[in-house]
PDB file of N, CA and C in Angstrom:
ATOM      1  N   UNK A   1      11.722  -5.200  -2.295  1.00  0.00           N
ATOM      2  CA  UNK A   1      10.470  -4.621  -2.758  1.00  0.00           C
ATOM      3  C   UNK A   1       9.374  -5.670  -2.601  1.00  0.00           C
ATOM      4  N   UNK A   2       8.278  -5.262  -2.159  1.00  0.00           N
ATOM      5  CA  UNK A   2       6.994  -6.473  -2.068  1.00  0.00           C
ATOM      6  C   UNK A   2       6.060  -5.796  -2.407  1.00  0.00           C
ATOM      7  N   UNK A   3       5.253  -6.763  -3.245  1.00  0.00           N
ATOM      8  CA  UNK A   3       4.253  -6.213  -4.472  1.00  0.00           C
ATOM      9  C   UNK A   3       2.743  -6.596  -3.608  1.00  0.00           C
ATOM     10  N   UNK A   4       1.904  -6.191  -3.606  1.00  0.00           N
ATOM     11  CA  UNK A   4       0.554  -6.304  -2.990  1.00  0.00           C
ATOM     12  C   UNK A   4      -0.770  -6.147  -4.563  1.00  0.00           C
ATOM     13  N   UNK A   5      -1.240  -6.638  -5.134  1.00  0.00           N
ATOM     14  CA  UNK A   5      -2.526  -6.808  -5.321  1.00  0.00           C
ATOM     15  C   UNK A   5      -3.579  -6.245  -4.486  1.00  0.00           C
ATOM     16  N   UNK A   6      -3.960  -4.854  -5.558  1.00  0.00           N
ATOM     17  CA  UNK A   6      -5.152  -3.827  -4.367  1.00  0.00           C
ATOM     18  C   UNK A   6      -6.269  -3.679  -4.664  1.00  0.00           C
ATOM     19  N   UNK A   7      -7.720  -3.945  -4.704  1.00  0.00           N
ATOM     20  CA  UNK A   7      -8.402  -3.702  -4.838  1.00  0.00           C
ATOM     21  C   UNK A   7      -9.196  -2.119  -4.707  1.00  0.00           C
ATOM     22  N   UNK A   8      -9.649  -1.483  -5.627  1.00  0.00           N
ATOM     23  CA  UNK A   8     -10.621  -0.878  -4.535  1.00  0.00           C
ATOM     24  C   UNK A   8     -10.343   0.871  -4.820  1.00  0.00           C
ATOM     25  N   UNK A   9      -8.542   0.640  -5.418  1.00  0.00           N
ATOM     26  CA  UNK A   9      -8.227   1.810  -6.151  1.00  0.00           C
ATOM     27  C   UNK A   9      -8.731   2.686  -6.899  1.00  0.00           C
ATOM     28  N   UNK A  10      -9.036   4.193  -7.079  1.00  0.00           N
ATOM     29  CA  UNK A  10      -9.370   4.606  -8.037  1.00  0.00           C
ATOM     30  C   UNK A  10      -8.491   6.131  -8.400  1.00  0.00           C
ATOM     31  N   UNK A  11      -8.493   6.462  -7.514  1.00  0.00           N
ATOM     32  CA  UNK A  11      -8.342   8.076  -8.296  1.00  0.00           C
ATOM     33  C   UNK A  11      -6.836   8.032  -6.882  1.00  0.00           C
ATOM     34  N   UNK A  12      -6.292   9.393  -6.772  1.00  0.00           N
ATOM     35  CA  UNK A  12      -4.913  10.341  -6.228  1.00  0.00           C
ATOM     36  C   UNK A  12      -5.871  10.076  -4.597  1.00  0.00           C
ATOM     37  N   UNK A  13      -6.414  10.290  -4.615  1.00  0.00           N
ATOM     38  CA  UNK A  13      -6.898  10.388  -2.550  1.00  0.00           C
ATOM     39  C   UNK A  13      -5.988   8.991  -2.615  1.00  0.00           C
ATOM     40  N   UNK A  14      -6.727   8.034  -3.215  1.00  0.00           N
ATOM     41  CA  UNK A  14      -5.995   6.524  -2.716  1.00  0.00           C
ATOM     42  C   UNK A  14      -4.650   6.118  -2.744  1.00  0.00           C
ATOM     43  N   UNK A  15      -4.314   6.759  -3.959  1.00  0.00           N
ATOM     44  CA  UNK A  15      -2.630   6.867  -3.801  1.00  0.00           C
ATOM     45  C   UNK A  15      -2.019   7.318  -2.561  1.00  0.00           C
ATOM     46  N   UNK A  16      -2.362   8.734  -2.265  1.00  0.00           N
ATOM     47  CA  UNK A  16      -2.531   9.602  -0.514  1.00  0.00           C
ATOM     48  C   UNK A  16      -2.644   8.595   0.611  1.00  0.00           C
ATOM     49  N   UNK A  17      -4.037   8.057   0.287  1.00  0.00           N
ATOM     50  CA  UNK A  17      -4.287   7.324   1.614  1.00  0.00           C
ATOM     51  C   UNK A  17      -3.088   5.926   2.200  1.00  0.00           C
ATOM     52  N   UNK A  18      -3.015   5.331   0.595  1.00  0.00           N
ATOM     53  CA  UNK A  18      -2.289   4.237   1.128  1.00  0.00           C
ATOM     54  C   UNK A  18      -0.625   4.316   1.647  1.00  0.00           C
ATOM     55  N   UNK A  19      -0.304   5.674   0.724  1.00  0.00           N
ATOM     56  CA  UNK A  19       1.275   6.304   1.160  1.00  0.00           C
ATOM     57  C   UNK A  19       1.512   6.498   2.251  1.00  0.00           C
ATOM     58  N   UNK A  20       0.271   7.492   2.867  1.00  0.00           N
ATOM     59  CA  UNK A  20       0.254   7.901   4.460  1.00  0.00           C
ATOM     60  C   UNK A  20       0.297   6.950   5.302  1.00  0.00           C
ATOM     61  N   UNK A  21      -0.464   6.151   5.257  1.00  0.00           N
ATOM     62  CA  UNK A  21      -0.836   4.714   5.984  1.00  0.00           C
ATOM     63  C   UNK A  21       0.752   4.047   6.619  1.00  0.00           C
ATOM     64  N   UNK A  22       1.401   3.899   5.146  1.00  0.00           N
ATOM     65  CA  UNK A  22       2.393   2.931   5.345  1.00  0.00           C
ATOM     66  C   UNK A  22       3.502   3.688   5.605  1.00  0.00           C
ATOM     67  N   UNK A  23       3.874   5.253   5.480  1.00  0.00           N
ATOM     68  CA  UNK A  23       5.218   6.012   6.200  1.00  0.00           C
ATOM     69  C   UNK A  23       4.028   6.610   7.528  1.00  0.00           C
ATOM     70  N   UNK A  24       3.305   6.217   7.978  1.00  0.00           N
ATOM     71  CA  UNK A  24       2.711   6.193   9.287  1.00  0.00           C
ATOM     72  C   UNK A  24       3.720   5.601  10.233  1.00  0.00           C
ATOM     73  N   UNK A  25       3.687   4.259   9.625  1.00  0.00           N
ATOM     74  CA  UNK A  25       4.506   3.229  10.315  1.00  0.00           C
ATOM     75  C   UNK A  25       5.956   2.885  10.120  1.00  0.00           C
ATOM     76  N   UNK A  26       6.243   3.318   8.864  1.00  0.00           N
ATOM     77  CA  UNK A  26       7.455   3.739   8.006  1.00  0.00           C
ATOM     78  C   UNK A  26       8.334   4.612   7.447  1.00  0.00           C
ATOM     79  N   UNK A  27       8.638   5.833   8.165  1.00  0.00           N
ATOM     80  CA  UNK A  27       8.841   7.255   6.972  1.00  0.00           C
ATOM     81  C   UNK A  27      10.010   7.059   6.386  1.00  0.00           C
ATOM     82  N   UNK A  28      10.442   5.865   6.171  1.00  0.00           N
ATOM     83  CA  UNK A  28      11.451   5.816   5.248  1.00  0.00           C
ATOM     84  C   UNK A  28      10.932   5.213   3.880  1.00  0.00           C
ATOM     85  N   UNK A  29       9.193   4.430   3.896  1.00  0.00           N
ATOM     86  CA  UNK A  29       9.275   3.492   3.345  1.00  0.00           C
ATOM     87  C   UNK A  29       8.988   4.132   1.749  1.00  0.00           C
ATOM     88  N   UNK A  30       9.274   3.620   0.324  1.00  0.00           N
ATOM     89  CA  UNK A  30       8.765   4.052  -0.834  1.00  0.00           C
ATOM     90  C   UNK A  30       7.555   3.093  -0.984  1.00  0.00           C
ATOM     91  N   UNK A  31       6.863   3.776  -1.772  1.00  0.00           N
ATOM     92  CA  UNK A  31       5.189   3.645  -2.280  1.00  0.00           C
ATOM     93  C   UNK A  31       5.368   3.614  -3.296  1.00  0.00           C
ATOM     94  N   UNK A  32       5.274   3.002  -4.362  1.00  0.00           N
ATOM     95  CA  UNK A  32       4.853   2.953  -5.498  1.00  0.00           C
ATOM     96  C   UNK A  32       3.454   2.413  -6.170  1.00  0.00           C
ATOM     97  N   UNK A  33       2.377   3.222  -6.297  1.00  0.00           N
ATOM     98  CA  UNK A  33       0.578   2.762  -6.138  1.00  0.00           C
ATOM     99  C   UNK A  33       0.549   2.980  -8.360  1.00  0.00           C
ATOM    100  N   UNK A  34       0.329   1.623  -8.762  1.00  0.00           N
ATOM    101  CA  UNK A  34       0.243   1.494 -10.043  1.00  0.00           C
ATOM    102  C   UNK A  34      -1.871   1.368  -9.955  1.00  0.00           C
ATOM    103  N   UNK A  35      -2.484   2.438 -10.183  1.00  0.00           N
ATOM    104  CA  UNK A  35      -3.994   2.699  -9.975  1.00  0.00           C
ATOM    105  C   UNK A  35      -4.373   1.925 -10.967  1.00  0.00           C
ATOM    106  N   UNK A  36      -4.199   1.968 -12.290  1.00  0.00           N
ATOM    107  CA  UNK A  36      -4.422   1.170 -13.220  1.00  0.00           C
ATOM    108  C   UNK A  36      -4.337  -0.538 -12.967  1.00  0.00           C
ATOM    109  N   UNK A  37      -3.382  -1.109 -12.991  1.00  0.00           N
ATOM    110  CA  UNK A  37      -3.356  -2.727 -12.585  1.00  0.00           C
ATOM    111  C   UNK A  37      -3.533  -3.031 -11.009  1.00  0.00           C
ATOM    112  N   UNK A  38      -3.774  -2.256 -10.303  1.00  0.00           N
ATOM    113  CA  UNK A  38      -4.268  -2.371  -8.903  1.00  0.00           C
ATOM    114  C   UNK A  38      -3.050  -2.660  -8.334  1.00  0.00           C
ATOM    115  N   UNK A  39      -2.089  -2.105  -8.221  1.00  0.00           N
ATOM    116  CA  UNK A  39      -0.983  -2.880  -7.486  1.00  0.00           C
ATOM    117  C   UNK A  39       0.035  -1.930  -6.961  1.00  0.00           C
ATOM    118  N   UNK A  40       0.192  -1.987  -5.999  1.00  0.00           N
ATOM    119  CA  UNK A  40       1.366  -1.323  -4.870  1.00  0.00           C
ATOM    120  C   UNK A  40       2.827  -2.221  -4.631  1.00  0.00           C
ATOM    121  N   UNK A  41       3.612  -1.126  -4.586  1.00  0.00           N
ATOM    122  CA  UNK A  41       5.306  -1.868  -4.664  1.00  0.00           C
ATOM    123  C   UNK A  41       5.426  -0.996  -3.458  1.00  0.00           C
ATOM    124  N   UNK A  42       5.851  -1.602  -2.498  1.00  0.00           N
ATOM    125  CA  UNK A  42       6.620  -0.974  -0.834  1.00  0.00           C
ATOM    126  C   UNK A  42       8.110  -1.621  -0.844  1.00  0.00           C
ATOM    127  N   UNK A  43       8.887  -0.380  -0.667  1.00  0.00           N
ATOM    128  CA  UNK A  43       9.940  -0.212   0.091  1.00  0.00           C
ATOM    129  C   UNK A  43      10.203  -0.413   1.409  1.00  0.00           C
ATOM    130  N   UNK A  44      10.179  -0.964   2.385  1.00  0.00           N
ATOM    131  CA  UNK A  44      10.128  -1.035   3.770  1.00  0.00           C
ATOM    132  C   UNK A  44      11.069  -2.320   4.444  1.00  0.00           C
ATOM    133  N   UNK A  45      11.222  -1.633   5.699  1.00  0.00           N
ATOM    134  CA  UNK A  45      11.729  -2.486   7.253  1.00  0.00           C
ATOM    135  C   UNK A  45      10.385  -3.202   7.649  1.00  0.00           C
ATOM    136  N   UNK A  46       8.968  -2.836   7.405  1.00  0.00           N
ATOM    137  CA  UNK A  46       8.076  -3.573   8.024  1.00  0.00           C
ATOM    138  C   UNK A  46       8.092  -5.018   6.981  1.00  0.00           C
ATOM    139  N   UNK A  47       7.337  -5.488   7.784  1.00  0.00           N
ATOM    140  CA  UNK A  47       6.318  -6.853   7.258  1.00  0.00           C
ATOM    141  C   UNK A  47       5.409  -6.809   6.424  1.00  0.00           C
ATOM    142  N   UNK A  48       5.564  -7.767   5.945  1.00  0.00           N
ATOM    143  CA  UNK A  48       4.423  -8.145   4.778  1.00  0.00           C
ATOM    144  C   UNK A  48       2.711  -8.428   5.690  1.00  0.00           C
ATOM    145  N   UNK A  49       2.816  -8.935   6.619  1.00  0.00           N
ATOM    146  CA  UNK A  49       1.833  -8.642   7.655  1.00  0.00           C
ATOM    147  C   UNK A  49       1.359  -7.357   7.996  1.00  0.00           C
ATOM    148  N   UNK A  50       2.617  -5.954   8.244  1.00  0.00           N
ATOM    149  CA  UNK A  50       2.336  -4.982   8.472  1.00  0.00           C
ATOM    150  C   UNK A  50       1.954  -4.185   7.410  1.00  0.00           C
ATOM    151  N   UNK A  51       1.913  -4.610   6.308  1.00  0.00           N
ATOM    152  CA  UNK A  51       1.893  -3.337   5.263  1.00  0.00           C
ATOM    153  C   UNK A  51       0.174  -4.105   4.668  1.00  0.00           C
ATOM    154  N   UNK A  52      -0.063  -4.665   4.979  1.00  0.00           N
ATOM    155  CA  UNK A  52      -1.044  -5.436   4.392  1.00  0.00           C
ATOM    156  C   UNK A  52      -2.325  -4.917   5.307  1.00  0.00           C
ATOM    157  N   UNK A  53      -1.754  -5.337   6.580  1.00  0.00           N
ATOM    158  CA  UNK A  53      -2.746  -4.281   7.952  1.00  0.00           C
ATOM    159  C   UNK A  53      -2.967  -2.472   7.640  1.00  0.00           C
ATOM    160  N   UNK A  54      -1.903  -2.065   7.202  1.00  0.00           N
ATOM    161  CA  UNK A  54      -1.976  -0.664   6.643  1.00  0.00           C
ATOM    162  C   UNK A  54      -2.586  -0.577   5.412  1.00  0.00           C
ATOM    163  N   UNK A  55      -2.863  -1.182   4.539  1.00  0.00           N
ATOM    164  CA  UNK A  55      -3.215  -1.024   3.928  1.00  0.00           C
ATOM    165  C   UNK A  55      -5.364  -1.034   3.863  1.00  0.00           C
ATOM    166  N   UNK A  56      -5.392  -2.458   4.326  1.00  0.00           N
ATOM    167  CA  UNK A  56      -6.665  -2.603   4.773  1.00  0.00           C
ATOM    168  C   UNK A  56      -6.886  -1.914   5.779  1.00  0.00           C
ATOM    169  N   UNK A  57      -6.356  -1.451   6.555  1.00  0.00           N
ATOM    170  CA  UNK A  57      -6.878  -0.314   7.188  1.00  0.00           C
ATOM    171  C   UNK A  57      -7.894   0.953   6.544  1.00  0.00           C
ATOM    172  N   UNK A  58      -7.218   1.240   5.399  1.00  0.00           N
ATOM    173  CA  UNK A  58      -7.683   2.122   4.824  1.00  0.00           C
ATOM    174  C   UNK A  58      -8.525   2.030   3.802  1.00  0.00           C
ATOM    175  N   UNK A  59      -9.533   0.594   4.076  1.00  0.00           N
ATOM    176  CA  UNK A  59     -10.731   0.267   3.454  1.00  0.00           C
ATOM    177  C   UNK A  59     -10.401  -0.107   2.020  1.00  0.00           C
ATOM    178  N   UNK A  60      -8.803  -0.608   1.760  1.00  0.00           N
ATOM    179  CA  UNK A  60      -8.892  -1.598   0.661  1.00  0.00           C
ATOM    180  C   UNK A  60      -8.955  -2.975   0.783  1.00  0.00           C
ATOM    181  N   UNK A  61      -8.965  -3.993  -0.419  1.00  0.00           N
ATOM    182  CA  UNK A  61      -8.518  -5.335   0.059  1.00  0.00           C
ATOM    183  C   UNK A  61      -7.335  -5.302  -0.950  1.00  0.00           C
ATOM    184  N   UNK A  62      -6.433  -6.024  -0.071  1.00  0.00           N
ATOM    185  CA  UNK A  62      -5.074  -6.572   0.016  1.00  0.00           C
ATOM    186  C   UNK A  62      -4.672  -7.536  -0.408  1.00  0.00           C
ATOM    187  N   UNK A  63      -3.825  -8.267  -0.969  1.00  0.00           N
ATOM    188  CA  UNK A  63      -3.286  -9.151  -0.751  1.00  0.00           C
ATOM    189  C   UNK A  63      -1.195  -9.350  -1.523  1.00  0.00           C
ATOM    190  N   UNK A  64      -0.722 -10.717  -1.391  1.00  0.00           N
ATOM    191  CA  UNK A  64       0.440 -10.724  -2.126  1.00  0.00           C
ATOM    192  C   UNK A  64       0.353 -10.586  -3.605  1.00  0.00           C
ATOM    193  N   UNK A  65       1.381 -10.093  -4.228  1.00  0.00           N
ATOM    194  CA  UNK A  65       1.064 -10.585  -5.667  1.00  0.00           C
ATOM    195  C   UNK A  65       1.846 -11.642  -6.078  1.00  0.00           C
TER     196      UNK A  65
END
């Protein structure tokens, strides 16, 4: 599991956006988007590079936690 620090979160679209993003590249991967403390838990085969790119993709900022 790898935890990301998200900025930028607010409401269910963003939960959406960032899920889609990352089984874009992943459809196996789990999402877990905590909106309140800003923070995303991924399940995945990708990278911590890749999920971080998916993520900012979708006009958040990113980082490890």
């Amino acid at each position: 599991m790898q935890i990301f620090k998200v900025s930028g979160m607010s409401c269910g679209h963003c939960v959406r956006a960032i899920g889609e993003a990352i089984r874009a590249l992943d459809a196996a991967a789990e999402v877990q988007v905590n909106l309140a403390g800003g923070e995303v838990r991924v399940a995945s085969r990708l990278s911590q590079e890749q999920l971080l790119a998916a993520i900012r993709q979708e006009g958040y900022q990113a980082q490890p936690a």
